[in-house]
C-alpha atoms as a PDB file:
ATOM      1  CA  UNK A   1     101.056  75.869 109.479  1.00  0.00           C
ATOM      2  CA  UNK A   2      98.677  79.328 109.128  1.00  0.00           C
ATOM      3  CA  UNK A   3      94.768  78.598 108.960  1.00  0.00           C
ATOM      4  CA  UNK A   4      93.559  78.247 105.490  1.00  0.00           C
ATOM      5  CA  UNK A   5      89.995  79.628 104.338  1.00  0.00           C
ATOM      6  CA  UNK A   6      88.018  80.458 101.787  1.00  0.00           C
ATOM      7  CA  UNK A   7      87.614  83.787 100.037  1.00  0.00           C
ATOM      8  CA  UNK A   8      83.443  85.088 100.495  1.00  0.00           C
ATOM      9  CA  UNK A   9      83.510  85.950  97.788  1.00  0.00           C
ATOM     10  CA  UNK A  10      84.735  83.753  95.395  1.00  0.00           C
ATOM     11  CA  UNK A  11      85.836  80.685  97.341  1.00  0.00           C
ATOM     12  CA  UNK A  12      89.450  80.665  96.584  1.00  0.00           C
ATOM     13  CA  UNK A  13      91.452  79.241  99.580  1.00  0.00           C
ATOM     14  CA  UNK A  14      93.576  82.033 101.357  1.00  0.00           C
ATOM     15  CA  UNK A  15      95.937  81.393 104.223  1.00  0.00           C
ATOM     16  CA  UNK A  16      95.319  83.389 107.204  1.00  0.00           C
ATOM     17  CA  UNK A  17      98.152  85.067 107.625  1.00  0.00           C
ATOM     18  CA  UNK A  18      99.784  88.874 108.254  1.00  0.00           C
ATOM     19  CA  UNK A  19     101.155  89.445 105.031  1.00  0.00           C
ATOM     20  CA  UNK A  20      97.978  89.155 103.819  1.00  0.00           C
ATOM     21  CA  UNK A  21      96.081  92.293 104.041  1.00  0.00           C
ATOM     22  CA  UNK A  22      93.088  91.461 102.248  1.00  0.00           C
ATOM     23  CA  UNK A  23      91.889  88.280 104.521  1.00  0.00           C
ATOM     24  CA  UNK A  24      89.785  86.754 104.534  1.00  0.00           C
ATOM     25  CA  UNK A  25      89.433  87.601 100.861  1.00  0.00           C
ATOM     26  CA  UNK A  26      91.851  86.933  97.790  1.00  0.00           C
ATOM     27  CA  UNK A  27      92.502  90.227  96.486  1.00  0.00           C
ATOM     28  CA  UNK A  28      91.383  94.201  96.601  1.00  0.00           C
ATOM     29  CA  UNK A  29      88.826  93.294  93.895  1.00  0.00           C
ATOM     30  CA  UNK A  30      86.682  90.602  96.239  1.00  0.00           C
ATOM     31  CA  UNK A  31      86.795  93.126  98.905  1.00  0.00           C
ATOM     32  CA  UNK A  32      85.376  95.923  97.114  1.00  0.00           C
ATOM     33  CA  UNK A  33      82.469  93.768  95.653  1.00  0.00           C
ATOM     34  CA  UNK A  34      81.782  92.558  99.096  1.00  0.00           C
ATOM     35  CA  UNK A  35      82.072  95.957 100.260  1.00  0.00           C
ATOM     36  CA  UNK A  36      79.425  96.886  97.228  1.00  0.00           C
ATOM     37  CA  UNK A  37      76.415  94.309  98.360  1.00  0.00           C
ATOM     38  CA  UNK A  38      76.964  95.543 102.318  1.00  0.00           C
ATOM     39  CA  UNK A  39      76.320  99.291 100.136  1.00  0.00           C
ATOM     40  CA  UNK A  40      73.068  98.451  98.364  1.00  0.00           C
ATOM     41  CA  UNK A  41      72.207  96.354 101.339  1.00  0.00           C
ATOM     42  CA  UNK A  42      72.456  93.037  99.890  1.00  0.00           C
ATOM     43  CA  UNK A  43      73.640  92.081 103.062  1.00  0.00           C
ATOM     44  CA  UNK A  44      71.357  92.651 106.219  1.00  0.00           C
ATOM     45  CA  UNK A  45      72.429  91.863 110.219  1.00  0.00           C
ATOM     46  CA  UNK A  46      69.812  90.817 112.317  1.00  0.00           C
ATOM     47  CA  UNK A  47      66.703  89.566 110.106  1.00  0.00           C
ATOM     48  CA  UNK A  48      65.395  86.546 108.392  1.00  0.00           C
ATOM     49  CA  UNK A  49      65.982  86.204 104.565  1.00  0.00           C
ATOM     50  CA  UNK A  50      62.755  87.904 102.929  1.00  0.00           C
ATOM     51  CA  UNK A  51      61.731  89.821 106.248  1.00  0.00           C
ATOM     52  CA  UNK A  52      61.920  93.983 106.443  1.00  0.00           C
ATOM     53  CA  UNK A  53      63.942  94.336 109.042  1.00  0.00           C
ATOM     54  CA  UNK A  54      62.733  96.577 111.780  1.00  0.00           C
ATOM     55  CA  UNK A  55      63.935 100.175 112.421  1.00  0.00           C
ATOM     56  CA  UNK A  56      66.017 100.877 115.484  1.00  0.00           C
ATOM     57  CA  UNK A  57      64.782 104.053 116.776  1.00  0.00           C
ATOM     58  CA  UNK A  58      61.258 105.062 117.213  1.00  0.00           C
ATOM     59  CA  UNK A  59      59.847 107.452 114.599  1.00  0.00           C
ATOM     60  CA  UNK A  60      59.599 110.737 115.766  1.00  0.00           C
ATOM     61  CA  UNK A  61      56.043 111.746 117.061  1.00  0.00           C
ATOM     62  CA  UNK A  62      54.814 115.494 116.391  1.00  0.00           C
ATOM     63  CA  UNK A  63      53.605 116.625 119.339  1.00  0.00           C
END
């Protein structure tokens, strides 16, 4: 019996298997919105919820 989750999106249950190529979301559509907040950085790895996260290189100096 495949694994069963839930969409991020939406929360619909999809089974974890091959034929579907969208998991672990439904459909095309819940992709592509997820896809959308990671583009206006809704989504951010590494920081608290409400903190700037921190820049990874050092800012240039002008010497």
């Amino acid at each position: 019996m495949p694994a069963v989750v839930k969409c991020p999106t939406c929360g619909t249950k999809v089974e974890w298997i091959p034929e579907n190529k969208f998991r672990p979301f439904c459909s095309e559509r819940c992709r592509q919105i997820d896809l959308g907040a990671w583009a206006s950085e809704k989504y951010v790895i590494g920081s608290k919820p409400g903190e700037t996260p921190s820049p990874d290189l050092p800012e240039d100096e002008d010497d």
